[in-house]
Protein backbone atom coordinates (compact mmCIF):
# COMPACT_ATOMS: atom_id res chain seq x y z
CA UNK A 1 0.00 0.00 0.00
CA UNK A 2 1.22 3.27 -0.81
CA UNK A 3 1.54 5.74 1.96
CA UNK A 4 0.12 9.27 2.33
CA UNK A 5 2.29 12.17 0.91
CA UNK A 6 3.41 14.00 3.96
CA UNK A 7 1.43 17.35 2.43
CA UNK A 8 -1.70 15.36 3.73
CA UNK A 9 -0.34 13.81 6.74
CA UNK A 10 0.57 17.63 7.56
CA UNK A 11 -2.51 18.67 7.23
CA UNK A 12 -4.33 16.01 8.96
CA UNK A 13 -1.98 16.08 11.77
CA UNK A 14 -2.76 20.00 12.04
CA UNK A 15 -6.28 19.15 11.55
CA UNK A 16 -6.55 17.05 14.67
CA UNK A 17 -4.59 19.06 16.71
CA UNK A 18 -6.54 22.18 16.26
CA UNK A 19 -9.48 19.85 16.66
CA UNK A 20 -8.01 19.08 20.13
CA UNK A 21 -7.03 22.67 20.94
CA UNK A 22 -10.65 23.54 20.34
CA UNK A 23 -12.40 20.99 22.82
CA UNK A 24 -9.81 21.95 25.58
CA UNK A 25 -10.19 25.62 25.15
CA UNK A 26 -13.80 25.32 24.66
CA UNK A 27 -14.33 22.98 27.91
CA UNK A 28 -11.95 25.20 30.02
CA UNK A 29 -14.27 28.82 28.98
CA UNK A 30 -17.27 26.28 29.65
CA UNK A 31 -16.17 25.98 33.24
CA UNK A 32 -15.33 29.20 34.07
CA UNK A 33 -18.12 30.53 32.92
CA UNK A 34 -20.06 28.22 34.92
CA UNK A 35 -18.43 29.31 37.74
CA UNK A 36 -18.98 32.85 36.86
CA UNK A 37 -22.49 32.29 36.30
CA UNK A 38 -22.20 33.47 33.05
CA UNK A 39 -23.54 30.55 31.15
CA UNK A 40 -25.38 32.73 28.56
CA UNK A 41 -21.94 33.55 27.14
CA UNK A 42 -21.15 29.68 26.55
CA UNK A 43 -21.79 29.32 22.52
CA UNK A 44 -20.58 33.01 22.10
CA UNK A 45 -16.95 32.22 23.50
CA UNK A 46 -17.19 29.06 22.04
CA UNK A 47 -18.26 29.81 18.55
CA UNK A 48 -15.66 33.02 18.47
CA UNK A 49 -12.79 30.51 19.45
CA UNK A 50 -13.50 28.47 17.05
CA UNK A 51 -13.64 30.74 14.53
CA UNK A 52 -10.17 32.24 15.82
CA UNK A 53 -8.54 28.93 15.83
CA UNK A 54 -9.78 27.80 12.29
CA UNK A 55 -8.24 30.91 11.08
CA UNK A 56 -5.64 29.89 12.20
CA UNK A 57 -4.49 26.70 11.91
CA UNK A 58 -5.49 27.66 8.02
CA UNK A 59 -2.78 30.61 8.63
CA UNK A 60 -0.38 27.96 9.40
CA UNK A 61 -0.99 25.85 6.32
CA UNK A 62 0.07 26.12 2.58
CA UNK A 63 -2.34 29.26 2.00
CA UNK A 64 -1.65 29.17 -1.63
CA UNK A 65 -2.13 25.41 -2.27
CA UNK A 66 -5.69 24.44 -0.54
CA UNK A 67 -6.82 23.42 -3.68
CA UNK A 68 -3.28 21.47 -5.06
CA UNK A 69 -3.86 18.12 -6.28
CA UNK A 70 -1.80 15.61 -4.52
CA UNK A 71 -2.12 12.25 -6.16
CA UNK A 72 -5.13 12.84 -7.39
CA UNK A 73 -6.57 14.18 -3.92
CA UNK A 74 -7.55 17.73 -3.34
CA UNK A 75 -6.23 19.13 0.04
CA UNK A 76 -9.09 20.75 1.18
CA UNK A 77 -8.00 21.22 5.32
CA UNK A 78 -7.51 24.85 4.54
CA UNK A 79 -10.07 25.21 2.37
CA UNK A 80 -12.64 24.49 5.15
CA UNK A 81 -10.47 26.06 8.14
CA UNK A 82 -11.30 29.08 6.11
CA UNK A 83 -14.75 28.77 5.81
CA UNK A 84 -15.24 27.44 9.51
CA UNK A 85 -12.77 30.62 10.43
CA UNK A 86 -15.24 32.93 8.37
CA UNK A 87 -18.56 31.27 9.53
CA UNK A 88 -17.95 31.20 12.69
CA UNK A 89 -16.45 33.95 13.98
CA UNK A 90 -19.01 36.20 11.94
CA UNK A 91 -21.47 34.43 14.42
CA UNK A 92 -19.54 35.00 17.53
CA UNK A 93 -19.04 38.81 16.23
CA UNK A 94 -22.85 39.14 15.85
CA UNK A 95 -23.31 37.01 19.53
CA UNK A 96 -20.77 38.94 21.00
CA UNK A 97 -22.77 42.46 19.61
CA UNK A 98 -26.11 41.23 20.91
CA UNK A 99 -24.80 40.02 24.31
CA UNK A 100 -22.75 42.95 25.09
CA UNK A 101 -25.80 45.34 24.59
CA UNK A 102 -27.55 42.76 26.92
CA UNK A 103 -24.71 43.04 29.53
CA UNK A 104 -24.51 46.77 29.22
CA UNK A 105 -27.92 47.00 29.93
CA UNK A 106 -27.99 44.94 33.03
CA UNK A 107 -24.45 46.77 34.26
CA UNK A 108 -26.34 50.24 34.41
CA UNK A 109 -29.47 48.44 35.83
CA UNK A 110 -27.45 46.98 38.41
CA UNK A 111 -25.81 50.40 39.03
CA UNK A 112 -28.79 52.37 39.65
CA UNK A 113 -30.20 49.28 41.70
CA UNK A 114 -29.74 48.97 45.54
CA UNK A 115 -28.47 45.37 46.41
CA UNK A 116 -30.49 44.42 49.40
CA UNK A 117 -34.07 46.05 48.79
CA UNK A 118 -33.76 46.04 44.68
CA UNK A 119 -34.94 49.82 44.82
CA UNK A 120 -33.21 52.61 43.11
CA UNK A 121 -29.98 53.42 44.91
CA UNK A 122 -28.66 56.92 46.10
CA UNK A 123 -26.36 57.17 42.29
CA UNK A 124 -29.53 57.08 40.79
CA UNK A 125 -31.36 59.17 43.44
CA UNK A 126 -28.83 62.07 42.80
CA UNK A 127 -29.13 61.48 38.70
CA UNK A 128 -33.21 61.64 39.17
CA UNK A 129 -33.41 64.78 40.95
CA UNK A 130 -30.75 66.38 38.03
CA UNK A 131 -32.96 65.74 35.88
CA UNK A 132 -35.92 66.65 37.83
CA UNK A 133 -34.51 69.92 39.18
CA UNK A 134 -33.89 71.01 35.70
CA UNK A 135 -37.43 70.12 34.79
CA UNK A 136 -38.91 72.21 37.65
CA UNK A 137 -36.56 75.00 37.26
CA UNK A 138 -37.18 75.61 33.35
CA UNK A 139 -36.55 78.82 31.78
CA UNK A 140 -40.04 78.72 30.50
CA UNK A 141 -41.48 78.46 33.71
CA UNK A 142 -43.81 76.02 32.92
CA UNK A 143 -42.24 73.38 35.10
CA UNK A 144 -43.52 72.05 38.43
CA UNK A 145 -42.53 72.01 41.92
CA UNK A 146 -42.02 68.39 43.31
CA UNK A 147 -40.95 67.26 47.05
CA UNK A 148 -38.22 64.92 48.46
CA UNK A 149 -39.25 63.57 51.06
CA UNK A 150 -36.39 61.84 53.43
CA UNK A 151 -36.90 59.41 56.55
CA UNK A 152 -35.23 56.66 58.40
CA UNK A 153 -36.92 54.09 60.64
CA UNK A 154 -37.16 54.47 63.98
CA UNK A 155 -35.86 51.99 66.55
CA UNK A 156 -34.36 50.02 63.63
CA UNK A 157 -30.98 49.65 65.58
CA UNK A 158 -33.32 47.56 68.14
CA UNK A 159 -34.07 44.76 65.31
CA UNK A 160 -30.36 44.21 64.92
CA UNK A 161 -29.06 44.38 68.28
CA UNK A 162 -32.14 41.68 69.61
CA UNK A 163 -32.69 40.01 66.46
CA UNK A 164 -29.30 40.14 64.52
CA UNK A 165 -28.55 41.87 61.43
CA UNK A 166 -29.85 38.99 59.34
CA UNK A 167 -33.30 39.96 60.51
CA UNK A 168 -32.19 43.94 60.40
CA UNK A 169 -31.79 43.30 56.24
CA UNK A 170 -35.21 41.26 56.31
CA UNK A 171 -36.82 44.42 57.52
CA UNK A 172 -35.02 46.57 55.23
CA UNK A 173 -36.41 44.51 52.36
CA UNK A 174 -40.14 44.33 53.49
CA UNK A 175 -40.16 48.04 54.17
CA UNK A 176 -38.45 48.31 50.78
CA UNK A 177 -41.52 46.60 49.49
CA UNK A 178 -44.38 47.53 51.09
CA UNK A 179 -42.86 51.21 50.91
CA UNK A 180 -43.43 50.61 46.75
CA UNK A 181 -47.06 49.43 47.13
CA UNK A 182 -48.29 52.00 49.21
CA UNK A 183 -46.66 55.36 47.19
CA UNK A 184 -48.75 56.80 43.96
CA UNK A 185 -48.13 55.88 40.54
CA UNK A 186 -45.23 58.04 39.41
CA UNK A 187 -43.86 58.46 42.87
CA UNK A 188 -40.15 57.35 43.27
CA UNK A 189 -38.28 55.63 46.65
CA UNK A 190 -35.20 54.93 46.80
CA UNK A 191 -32.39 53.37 49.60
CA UNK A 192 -30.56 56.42 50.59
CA UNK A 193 -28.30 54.74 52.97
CA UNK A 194 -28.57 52.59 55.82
CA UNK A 195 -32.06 52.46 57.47
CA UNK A 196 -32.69 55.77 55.31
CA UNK A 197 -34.87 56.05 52.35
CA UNK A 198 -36.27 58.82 50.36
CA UNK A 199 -39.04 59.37 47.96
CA UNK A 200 -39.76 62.13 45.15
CA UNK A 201 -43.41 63.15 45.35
CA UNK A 202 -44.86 65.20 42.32
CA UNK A 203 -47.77 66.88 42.23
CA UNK A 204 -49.05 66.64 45.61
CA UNK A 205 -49.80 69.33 48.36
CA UNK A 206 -49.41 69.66 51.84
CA UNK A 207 -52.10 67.55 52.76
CA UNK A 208 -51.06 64.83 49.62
CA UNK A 209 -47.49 64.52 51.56
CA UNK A 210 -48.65 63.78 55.07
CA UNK A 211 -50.86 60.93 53.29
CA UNK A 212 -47.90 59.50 51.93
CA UNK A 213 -46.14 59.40 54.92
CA UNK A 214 -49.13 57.98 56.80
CA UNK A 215 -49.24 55.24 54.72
CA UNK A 216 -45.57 54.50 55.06
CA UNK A 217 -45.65 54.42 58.57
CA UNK A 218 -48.11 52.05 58.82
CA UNK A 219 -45.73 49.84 56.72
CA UNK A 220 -43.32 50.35 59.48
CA UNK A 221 -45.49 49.45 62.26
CA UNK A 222 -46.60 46.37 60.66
CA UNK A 223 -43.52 45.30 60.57
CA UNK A 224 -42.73 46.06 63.98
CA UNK A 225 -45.55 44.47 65.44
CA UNK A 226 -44.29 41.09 64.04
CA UNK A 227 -41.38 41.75 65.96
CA UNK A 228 -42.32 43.43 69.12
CA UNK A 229 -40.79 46.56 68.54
CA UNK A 230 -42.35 49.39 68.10
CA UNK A 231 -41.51 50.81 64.42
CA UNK A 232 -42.32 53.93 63.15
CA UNK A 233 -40.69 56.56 60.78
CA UNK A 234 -39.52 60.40 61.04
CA UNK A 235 -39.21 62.50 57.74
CA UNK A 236 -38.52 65.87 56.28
CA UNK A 237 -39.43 67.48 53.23
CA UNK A 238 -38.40 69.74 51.17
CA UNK A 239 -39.72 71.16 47.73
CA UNK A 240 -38.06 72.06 44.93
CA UNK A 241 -37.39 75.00 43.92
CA UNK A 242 -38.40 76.57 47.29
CA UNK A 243 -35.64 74.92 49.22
CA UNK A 244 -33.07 74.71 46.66
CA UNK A 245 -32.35 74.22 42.86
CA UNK A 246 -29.83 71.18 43.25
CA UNK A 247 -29.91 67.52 44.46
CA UNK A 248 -27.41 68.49 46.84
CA UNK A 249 -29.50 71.59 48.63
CA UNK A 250 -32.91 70.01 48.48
CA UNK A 251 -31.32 66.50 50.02
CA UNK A 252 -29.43 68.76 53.05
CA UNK A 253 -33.01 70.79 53.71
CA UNK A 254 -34.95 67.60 53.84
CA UNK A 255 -32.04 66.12 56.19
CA UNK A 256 -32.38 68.64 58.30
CA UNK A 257 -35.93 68.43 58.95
CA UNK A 258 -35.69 64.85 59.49
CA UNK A 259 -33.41 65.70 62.38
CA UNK A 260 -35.74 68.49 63.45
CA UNK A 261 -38.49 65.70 63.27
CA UNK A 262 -36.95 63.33 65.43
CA UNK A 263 -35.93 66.01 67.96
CA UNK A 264 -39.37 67.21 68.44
CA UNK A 265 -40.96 63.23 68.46
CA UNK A 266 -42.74 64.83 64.57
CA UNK A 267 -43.66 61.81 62.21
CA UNK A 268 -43.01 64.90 59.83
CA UNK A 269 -40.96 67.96 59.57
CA UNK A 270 -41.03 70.53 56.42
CA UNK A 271 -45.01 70.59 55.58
CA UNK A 272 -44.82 74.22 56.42
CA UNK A 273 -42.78 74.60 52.83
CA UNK A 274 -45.26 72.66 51.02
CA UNK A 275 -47.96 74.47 49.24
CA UNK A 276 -51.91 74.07 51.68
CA UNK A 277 -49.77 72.67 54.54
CA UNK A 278 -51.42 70.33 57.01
CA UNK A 279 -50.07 69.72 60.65
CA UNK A 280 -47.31 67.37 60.89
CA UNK A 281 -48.93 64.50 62.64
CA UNK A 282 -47.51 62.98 66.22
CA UNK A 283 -46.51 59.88 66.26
């Protein structure tokens, strides 16, 4: 029998190794994405390495000779390393395109979203009232006063010294919760920090405000009574553009009527700025 020129044992001997190279590689990204929890990304990475390596072990062959007869055999390795190297990695490209606008989408999701509660977070508190502020404060003056209202819970540091800070985060969460059920449509909370939280009200009056906070101090009582300890909230307000034209004024007037709430045992401080004020109720 006569044996194979070495031009084809070449190329199947290249053929089988970058076979080989790609199940390794492919099984090794396969893990670690696994263990990245990343598994969406699987075919992508695999289908771009492929591609990659098919171009080439065709690199590494006899470019100009994919089609040369050899004993009456056409060498056709490089002729389909080329096509795999095209066909494939033109997929990956496209995967790669779709699932990096995927992943940039969940990256700023995740960066305006607060961990524990899954509520806006204070980057995209401070990015919400820009744009608000400039909304309200427009040249035209057609735009419209809103309130931030900011509170923290009261007696929170009990849950987590009797009940641990397991528990403490529980609380956070159901507050987080039941804080988003019981504010209007179009209202906004978010986690400032902490056992601290604040909301932007539009469109509401005095009266409108110390609803809101009514309601979210019955959350926190609720909760409280589960636990024996008795819950509640204190807030400020403070209204845009009365109290200040940037994120960083209106958040440091409501702050300071929070603390003016708790000092004086207020559910409420700040309804005095809001337009038909109602009496801060006692808690």
């Amino acid at each position: 029998m006569t044996p194979p020129p070495p031009s084809m044992v070449s190329a199947v001997s290249k053929a089988v190794i970058a076979l080989f190279v790609l199940a390794w590689t492919s099984w090794f990204i396969h893990l670690f994405l696994r263990r990245q929890k990343r598994r969406g990304l699987d075919r992508v990475w695999f289908l771009t390495v492929a591609g990659l390596i098919s171009y080439t072990v065709a690199s590494t062959t006899d470019v100009y000779d994919e089609f040369h007869l050899v004993n009456g055999s056409v060498q056709i390795f490089e002729a389909i390393a080329y096509v795999l190297a095209a066909l494939l990695t033109g997929i990956g490209l496209i995967l790669w395109a779709q699932k990096g606008d995927q992943l940039m989408r969940r990256l700023e999701a995740e960066a305006d979203t607060d961990f524990l509660t899954g509520i806006l977070n204070r980057r995209s508190l401070f990015c919400t009232l820009e744009a608000r502020v400039r909304r309200a404060t427009a040249a035209n003056g057609g735009g419209e006063p809103f309130c931030v209202l900011l509170l923290d819970l009261d007696h929170f540091k009990q849950v987590n010294d009797t009940r641990g800070h397991a528990r403490g985060d529980r609380v956070l969460i159901d507050f987080a919760d039941g804080a988003r059920r019981v504010i209007r449509p179009g209202d906004v909370i978010f986690r400032y920090g902490g056992d601290e939280f604040a909301v932007i009200l539009g469109g509401v009056k005095g009266q409108g405000v110390d609803a809101v906070v009514g309601r979210l101090a019955g959350v926190a009582a609720a909760l409280g009574e589960e636990l024996g300890i008795p819950l509640g909230i204190s807030s400020g307000v403070a209204v845009c553009p009365a109290d200040g034209e940037t994120p960083d004024s209106l958040l440091t007037a409501a702050d300071r009527r929070l603390y003016e709430a708790k000092d004086r045992r207020l559910r409420v401080s700040g309804l005095d700025a809001v337009p038909s004020p109602s009496r801060a109720g006692r808690r």
